[in-house]
PDB file of N, CA and C in Angstrom:
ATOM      1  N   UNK A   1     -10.079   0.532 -18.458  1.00  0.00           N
ATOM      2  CA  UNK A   1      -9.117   0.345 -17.386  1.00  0.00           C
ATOM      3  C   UNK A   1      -9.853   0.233 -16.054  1.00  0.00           C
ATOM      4  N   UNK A   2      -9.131  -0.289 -14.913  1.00  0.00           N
ATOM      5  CA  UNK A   2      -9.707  -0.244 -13.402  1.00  0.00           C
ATOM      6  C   UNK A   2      -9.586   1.002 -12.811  1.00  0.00           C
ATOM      7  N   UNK A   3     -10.568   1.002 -12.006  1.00  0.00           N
ATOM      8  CA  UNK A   3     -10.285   1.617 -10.704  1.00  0.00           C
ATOM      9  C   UNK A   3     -10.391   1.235  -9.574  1.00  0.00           C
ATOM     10  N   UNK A   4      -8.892   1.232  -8.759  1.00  0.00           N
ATOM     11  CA  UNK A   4      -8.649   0.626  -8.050  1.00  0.00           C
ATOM     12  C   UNK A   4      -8.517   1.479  -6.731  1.00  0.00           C
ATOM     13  N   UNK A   5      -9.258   1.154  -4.976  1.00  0.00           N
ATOM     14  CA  UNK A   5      -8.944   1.923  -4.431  1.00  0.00           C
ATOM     15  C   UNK A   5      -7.241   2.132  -4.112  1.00  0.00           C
ATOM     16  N   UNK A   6      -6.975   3.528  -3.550  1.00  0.00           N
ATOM     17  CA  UNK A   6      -5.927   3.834  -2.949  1.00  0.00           C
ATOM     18  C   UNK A   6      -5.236   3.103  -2.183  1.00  0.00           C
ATOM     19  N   UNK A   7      -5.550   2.201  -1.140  1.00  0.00           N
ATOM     20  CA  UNK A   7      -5.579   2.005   0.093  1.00  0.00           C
ATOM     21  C   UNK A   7      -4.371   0.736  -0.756  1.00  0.00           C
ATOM     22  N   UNK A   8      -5.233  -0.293  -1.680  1.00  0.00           N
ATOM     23  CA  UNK A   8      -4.806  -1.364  -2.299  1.00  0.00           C
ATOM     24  C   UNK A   8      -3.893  -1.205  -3.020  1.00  0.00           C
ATOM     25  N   UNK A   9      -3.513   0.240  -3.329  1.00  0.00           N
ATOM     26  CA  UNK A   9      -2.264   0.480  -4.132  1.00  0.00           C
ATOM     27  C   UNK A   9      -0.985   1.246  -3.023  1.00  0.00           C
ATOM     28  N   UNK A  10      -1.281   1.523  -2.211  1.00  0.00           N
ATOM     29  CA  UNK A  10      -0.673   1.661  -1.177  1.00  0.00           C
ATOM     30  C   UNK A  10       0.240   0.286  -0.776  1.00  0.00           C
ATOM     31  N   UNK A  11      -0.671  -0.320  -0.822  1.00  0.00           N
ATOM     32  CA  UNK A  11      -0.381  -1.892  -0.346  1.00  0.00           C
ATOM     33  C   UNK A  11       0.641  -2.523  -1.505  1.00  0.00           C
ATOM     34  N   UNK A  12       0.411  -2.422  -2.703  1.00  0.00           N
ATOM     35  CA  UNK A  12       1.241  -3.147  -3.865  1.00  0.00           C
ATOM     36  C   UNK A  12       2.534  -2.270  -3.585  1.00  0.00           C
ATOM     37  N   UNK A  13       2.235  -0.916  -2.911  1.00  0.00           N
ATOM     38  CA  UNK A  13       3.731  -0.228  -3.235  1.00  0.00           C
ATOM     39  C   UNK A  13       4.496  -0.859  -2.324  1.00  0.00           C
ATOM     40  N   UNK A  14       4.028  -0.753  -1.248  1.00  0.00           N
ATOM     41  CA  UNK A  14       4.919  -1.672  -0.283  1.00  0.00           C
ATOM     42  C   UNK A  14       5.262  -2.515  -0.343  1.00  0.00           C
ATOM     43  N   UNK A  15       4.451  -3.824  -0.968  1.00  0.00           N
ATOM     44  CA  UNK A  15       5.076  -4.811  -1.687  1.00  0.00           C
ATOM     45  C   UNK A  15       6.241  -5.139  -2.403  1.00  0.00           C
ATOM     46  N   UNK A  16       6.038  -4.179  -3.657  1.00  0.00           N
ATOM     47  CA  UNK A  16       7.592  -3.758  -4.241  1.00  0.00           C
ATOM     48  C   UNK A  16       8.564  -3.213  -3.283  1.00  0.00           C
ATOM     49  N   UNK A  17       8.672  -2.795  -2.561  1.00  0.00           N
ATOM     50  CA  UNK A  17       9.452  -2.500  -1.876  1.00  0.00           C
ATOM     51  C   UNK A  17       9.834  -3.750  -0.632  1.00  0.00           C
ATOM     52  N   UNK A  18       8.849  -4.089  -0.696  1.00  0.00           N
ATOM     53  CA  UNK A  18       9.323  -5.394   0.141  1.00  0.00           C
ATOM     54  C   UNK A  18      10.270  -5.995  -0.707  1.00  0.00           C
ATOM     55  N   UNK A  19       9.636  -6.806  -1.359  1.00  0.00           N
ATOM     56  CA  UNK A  19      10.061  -7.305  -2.765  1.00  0.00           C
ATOM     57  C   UNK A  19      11.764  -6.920  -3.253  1.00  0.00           C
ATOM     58  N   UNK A  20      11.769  -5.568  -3.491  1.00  0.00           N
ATOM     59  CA  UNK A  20      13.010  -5.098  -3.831  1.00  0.00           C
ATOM     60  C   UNK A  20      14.314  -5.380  -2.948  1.00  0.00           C
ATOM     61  N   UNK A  21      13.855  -4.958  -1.128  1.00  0.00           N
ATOM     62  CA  UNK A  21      14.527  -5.413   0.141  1.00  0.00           C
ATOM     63  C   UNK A  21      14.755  -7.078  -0.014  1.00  0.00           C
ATOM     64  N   UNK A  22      14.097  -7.547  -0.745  1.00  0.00           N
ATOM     65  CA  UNK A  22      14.501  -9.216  -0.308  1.00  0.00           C
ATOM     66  C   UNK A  22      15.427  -9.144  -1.857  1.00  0.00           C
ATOM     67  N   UNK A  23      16.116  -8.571  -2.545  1.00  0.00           N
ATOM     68  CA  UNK A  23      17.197  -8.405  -2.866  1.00  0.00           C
ATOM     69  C   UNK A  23      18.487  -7.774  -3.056  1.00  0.00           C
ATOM     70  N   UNK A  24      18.066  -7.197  -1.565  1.00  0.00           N
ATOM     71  CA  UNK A  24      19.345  -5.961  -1.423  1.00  0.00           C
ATOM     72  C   UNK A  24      20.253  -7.151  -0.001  1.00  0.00           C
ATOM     73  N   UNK A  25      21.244  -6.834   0.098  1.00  0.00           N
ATOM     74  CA  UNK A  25      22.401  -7.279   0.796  1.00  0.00           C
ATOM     75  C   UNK A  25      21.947  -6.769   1.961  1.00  0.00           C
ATOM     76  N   UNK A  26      22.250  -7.248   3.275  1.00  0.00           N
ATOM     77  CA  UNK A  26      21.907  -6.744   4.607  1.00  0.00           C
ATOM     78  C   UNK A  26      22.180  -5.705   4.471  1.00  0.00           C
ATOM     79  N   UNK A  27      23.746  -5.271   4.714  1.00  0.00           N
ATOM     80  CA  UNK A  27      23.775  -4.098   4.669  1.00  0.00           C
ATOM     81  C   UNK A  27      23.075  -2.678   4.009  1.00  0.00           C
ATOM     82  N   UNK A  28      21.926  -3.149   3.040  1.00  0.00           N
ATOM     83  CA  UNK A  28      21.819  -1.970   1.808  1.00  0.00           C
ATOM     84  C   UNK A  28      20.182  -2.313   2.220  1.00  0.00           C
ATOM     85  N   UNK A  29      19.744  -3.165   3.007  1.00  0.00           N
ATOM     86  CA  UNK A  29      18.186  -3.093   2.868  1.00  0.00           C
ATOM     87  C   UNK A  29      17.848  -1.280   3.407  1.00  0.00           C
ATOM     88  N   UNK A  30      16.584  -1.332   3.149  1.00  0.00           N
ATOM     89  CA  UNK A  30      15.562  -0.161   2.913  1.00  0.00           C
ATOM     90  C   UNK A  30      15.173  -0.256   4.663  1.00  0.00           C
ATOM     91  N   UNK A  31      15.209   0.780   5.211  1.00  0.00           N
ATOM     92  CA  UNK A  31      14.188   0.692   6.563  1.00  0.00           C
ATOM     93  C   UNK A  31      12.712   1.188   6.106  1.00  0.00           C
ATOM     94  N   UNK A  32      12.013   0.441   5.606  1.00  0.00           N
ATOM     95  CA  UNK A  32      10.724   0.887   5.488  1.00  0.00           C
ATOM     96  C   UNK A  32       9.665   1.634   6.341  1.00  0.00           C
ATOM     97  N   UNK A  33       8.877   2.905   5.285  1.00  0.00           N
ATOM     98  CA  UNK A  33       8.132   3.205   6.530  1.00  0.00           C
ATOM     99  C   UNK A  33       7.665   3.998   5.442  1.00  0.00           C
ATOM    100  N   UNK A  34       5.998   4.236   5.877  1.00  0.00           N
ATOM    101  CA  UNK A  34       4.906   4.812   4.532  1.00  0.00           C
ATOM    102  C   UNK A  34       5.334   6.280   4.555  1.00  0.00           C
ATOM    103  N   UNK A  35       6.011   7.487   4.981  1.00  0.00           N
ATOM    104  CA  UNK A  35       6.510   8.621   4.885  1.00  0.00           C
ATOM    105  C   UNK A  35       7.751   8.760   4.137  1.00  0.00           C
ATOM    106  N   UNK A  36       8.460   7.841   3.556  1.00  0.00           N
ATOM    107  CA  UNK A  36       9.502   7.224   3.233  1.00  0.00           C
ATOM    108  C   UNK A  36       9.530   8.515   2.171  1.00  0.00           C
ATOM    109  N   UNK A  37      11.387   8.824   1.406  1.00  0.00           N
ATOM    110  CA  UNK A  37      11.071   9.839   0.707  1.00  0.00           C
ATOM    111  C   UNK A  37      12.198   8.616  -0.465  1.00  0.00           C
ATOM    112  N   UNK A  38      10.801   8.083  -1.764  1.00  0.00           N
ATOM    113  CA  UNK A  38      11.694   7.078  -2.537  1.00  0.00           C
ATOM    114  C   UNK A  38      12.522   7.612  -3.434  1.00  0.00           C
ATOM    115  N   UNK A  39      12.589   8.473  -4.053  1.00  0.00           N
ATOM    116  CA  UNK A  39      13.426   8.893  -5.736  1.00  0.00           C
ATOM    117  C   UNK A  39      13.268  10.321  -5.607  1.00  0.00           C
ATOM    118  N   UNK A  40      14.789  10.774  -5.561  1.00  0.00           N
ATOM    119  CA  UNK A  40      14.748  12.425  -5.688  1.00  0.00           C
ATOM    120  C   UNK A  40      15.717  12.702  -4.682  1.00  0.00           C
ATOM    121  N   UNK A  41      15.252  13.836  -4.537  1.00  0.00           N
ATOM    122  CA  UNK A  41      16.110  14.639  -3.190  1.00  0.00           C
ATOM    123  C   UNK A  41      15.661  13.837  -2.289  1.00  0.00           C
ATOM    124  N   UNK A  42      16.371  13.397  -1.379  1.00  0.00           N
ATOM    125  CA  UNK A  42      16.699  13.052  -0.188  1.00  0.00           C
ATOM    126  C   UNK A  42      16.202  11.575  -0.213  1.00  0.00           C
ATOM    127  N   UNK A  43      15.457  10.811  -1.474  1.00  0.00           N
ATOM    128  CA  UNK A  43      15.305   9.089  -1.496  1.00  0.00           C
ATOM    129  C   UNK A  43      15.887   8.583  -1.541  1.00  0.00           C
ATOM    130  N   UNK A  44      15.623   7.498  -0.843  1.00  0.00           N
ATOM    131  CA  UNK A  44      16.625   6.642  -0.433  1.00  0.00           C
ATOM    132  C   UNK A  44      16.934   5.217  -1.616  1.00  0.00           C
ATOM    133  N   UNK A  45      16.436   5.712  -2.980  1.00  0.00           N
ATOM    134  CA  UNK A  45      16.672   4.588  -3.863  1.00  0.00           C
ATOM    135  C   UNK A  45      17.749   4.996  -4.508  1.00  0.00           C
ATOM    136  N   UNK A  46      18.876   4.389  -5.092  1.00  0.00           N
ATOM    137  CA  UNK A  46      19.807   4.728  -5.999  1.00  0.00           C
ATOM    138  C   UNK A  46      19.240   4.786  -7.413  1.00  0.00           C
ATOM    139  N   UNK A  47      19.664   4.372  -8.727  1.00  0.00           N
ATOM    140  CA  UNK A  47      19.187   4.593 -10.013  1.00  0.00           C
ATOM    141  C   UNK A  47      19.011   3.497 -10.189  1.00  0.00           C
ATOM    142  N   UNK A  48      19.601   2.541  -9.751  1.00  0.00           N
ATOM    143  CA  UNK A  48      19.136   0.841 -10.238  1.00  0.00           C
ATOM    144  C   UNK A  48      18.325   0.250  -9.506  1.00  0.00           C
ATOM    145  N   UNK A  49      18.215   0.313  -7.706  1.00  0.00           N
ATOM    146  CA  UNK A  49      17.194  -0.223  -7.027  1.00  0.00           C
ATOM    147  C   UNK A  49      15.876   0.902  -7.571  1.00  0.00           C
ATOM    148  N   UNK A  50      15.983   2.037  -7.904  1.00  0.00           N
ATOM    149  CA  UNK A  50      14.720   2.330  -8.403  1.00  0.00           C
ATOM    150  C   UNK A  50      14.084   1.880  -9.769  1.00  0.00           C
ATOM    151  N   UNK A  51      15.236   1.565 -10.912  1.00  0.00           N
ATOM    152  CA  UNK A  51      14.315   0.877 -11.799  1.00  0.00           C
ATOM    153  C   UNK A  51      14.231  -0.805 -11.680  1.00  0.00           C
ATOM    154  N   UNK A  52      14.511  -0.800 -10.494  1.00  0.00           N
ATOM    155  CA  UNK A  52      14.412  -2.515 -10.235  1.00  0.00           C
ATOM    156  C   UNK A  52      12.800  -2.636  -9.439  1.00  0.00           C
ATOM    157  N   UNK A  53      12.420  -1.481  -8.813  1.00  0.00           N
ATOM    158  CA  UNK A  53      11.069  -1.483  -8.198  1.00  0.00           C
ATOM    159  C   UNK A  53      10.487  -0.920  -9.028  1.00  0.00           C
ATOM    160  N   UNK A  54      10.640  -0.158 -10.100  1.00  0.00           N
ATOM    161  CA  UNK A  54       9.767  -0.187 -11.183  1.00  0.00           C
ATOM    162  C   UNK A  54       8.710  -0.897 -11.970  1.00  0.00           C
ATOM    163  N   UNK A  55      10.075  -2.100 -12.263  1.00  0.00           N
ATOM    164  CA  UNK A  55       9.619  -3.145 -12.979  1.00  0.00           C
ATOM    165  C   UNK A  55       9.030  -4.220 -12.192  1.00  0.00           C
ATOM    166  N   UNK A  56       9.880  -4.499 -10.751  1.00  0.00           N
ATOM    167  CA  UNK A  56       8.847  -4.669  -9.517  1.00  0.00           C
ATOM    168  C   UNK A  56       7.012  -4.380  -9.891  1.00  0.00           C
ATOM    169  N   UNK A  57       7.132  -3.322  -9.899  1.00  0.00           N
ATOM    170  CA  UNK A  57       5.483  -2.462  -9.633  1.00  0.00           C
ATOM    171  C   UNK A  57       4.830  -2.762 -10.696  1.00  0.00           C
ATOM    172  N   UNK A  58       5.626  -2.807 -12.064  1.00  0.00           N
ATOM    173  CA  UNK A  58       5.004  -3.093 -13.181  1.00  0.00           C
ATOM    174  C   UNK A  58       4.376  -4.546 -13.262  1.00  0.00           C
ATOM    175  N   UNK A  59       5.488  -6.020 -12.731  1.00  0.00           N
ATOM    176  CA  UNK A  59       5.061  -7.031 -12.650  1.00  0.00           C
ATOM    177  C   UNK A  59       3.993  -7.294 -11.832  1.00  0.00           C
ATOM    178  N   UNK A  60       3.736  -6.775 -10.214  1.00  0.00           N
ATOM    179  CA  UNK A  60       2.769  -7.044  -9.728  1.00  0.00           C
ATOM    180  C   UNK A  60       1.851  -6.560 -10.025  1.00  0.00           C
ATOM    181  N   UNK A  61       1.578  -5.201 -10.356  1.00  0.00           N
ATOM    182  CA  UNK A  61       0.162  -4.324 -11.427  1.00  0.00           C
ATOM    183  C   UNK A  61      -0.307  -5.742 -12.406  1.00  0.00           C
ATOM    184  N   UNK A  62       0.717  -6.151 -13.128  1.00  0.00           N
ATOM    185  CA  UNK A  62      -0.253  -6.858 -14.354  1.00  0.00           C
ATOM    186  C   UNK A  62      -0.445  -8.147 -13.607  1.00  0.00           C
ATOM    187  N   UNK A  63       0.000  -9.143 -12.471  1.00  0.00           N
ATOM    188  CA  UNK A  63      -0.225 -10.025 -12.058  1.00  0.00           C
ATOM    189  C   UNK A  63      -1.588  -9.881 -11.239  1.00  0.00           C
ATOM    190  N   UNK A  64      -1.194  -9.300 -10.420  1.00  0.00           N
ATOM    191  CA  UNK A  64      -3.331  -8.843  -9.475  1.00  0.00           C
ATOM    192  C   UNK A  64      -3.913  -8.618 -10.326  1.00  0.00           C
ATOM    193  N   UNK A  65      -3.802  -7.166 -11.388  1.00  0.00           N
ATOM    194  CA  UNK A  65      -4.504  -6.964 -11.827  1.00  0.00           C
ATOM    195  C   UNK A  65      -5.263  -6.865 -13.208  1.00  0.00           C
ATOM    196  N   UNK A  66      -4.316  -7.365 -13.871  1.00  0.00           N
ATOM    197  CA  UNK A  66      -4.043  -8.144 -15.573  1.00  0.00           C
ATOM    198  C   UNK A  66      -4.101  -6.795 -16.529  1.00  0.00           C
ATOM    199  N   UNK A  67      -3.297  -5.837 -15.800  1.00  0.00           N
ATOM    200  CA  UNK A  67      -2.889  -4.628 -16.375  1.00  0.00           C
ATOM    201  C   UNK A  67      -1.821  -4.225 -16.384  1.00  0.00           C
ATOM    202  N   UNK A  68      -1.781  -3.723 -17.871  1.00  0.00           N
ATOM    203  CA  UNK A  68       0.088  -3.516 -18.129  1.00  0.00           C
ATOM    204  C   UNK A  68       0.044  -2.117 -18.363  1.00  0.00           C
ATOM    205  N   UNK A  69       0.945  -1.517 -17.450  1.00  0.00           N
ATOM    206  CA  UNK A  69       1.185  -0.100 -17.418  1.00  0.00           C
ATOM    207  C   UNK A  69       2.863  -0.009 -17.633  1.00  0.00           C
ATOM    208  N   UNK A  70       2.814   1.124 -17.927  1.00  0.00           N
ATOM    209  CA  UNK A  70       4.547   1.709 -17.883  1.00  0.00           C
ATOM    210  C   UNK A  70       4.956   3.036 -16.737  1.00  0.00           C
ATOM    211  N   UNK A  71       5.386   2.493 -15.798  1.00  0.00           N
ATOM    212  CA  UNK A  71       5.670   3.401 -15.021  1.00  0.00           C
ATOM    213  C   UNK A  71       6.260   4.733 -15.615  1.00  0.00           C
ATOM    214  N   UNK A  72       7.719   4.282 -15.972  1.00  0.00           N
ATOM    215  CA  UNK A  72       8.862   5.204 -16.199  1.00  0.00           C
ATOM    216  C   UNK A  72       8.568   5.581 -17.600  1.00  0.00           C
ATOM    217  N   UNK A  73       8.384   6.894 -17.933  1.00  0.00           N
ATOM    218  CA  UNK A  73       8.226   7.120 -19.443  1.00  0.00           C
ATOM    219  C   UNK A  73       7.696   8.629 -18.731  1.00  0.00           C
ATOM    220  N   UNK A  74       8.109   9.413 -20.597  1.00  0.00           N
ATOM    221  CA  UNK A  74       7.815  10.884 -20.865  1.00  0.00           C
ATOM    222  C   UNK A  74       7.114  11.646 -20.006  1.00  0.00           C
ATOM    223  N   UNK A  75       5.854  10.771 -20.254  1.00  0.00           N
ATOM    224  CA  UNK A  75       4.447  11.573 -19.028  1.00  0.00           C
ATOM    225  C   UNK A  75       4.947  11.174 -17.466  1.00  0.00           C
ATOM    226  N   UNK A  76       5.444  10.437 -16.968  1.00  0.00           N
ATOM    227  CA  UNK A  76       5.435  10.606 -15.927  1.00  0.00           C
ATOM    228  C   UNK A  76       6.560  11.695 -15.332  1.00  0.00           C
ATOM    229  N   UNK A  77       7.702  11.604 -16.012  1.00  0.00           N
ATOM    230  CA  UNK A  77       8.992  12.507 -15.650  1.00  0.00           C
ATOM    231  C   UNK A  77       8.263  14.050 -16.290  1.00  0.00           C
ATOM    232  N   UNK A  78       6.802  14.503 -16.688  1.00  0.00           N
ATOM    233  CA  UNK A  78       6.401  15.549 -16.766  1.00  0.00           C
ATOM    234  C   UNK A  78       5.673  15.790 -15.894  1.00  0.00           C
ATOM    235  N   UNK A  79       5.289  14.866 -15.126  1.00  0.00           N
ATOM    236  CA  UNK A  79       4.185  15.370 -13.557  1.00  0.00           C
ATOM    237  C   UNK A  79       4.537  16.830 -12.919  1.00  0.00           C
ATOM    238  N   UNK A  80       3.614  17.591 -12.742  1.00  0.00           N
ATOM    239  CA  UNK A  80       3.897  18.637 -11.835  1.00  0.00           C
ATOM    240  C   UNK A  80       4.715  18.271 -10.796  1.00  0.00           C
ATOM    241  N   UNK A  81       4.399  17.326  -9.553  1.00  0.00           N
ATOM    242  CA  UNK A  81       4.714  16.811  -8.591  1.00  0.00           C
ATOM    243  C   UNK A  81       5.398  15.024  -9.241  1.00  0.00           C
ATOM    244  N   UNK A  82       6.515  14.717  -8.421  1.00  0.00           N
ATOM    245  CA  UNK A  82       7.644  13.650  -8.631  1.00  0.00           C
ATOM    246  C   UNK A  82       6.462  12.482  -8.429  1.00  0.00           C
ATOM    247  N   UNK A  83       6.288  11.699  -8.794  1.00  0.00           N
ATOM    248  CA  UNK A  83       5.372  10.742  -9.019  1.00  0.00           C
ATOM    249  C   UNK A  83       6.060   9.833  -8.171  1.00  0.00           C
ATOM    250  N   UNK A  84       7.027   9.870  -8.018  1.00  0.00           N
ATOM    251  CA  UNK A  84       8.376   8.591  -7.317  1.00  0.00           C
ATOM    252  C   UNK A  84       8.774   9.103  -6.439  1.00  0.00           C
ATOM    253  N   UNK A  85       8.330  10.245  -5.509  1.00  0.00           N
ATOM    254  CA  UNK A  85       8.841  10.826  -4.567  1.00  0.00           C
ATOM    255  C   UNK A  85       8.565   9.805  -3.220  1.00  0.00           C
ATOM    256  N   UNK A  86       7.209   9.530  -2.742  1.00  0.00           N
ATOM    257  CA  UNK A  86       6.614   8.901  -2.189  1.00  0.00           C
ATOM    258  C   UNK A  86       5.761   7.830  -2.016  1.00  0.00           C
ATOM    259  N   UNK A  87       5.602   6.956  -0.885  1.00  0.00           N
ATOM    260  CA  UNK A  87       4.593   5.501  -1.385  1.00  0.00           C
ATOM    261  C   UNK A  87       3.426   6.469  -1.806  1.00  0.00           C
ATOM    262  N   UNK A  88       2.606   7.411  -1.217  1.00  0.00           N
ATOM    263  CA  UNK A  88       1.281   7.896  -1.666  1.00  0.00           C
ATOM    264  C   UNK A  88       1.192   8.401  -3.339  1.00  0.00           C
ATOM    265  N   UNK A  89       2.316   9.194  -3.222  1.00  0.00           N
ATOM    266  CA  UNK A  89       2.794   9.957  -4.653  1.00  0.00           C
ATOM    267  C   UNK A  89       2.569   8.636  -5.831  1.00  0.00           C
ATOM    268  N   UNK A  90       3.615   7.821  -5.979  1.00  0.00           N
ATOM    269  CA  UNK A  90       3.697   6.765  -6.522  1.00  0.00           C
ATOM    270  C   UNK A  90       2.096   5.995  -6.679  1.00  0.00           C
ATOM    271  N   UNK A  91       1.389   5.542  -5.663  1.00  0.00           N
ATOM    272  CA  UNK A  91       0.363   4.717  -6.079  1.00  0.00           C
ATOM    273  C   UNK A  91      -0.576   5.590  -6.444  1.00  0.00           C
ATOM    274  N   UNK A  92      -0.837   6.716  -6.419  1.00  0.00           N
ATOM    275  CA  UNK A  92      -1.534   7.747  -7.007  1.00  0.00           C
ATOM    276  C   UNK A  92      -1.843   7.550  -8.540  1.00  0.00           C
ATOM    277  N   UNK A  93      -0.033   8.107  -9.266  1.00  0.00           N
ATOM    278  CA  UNK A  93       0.218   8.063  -9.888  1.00  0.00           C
ATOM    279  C   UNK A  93      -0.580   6.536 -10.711  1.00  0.00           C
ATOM    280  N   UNK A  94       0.229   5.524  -9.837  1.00  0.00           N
ATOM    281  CA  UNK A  94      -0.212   4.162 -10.708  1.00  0.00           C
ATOM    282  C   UNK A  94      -1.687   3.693 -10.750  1.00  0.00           C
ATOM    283  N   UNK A  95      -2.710   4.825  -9.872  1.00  0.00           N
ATOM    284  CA  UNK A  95      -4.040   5.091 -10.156  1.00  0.00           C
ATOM    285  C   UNK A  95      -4.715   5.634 -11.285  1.00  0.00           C
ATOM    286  N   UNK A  96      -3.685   6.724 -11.674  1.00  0.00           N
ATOM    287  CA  UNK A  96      -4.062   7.692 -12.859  1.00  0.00           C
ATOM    288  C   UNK A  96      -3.789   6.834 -13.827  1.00  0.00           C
ATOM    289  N   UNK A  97      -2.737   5.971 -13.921  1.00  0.00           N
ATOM    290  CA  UNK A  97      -2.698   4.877 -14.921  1.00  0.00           C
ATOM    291  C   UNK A  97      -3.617   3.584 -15.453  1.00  0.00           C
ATOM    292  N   UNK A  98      -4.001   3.332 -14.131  1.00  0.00           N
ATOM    293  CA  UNK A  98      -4.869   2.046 -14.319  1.00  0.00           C
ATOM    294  C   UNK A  98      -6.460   2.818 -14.907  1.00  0.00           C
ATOM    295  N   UNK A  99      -6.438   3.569 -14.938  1.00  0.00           N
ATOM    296  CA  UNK A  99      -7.747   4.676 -14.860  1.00  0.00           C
ATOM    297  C   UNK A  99      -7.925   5.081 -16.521  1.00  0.00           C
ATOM    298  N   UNK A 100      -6.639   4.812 -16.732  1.00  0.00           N
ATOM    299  CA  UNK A 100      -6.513   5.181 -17.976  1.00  0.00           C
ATOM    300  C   UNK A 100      -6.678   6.809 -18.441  1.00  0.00           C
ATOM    301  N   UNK A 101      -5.956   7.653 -17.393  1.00  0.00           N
ATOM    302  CA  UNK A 101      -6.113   8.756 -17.412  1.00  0.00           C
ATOM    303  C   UNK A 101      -4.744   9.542 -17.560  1.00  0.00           C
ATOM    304  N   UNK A 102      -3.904   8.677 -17.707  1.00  0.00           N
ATOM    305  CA  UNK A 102      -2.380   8.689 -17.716  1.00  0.00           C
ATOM    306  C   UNK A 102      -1.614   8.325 -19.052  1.00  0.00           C
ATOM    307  N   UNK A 103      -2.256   7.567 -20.091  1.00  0.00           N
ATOM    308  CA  UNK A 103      -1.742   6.845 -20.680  1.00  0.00           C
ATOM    309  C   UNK A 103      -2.285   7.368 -22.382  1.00  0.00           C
TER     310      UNK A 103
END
């Protein structure tokens, strides 16, 4: 598997989230911002825009980087800490994956 810096997965998260905003209705877009709190208490994703940036995250992971990961599954909903809480949380996470330290 890769290892990929942080910084660049930071960047894909936002992406998806861009990504996701260019299919939400004016009214329902995301005000983006890297402190953002995504899935959980107080995130601002519902249950479907979050597995819609899922699969988001999943498509662009294997497009840059010709790696197929699974976000949503067993091990991740066992993290000590919400893996989907935050952009940092999240690309972390999709670090430990590409790393093959997750999987």
């Amino acid at each position: 598997m890769k290892q990929i810096e942080q910084g660049a997965l930071n960047q894909l998260v936002w992406e998806g989230l861009e990504e996701l905003n260019d299919t939400l209705e004016d009214d329902q877009k995301l005000t983006l911002s890297q402190d953002m709190a995504l899935f959980g208490k107080e995130g601002v994703l519902d249950s479907l825009d979050f597995v819609n940036l899922v699969m988001i995250l999943e498509d662009l992971v294997h497009d840059k980087y010709g790696e197929s990961i699974t976000l949503m599954d067993e091990k991740a909903f066992s993290q000590k800490h919400n893996p989907f809480h935050k952009i940092d949380a999240l690309s972390m996470y999709i670090k430990t994956l590409l790393a093959g330290d997750g999987q």
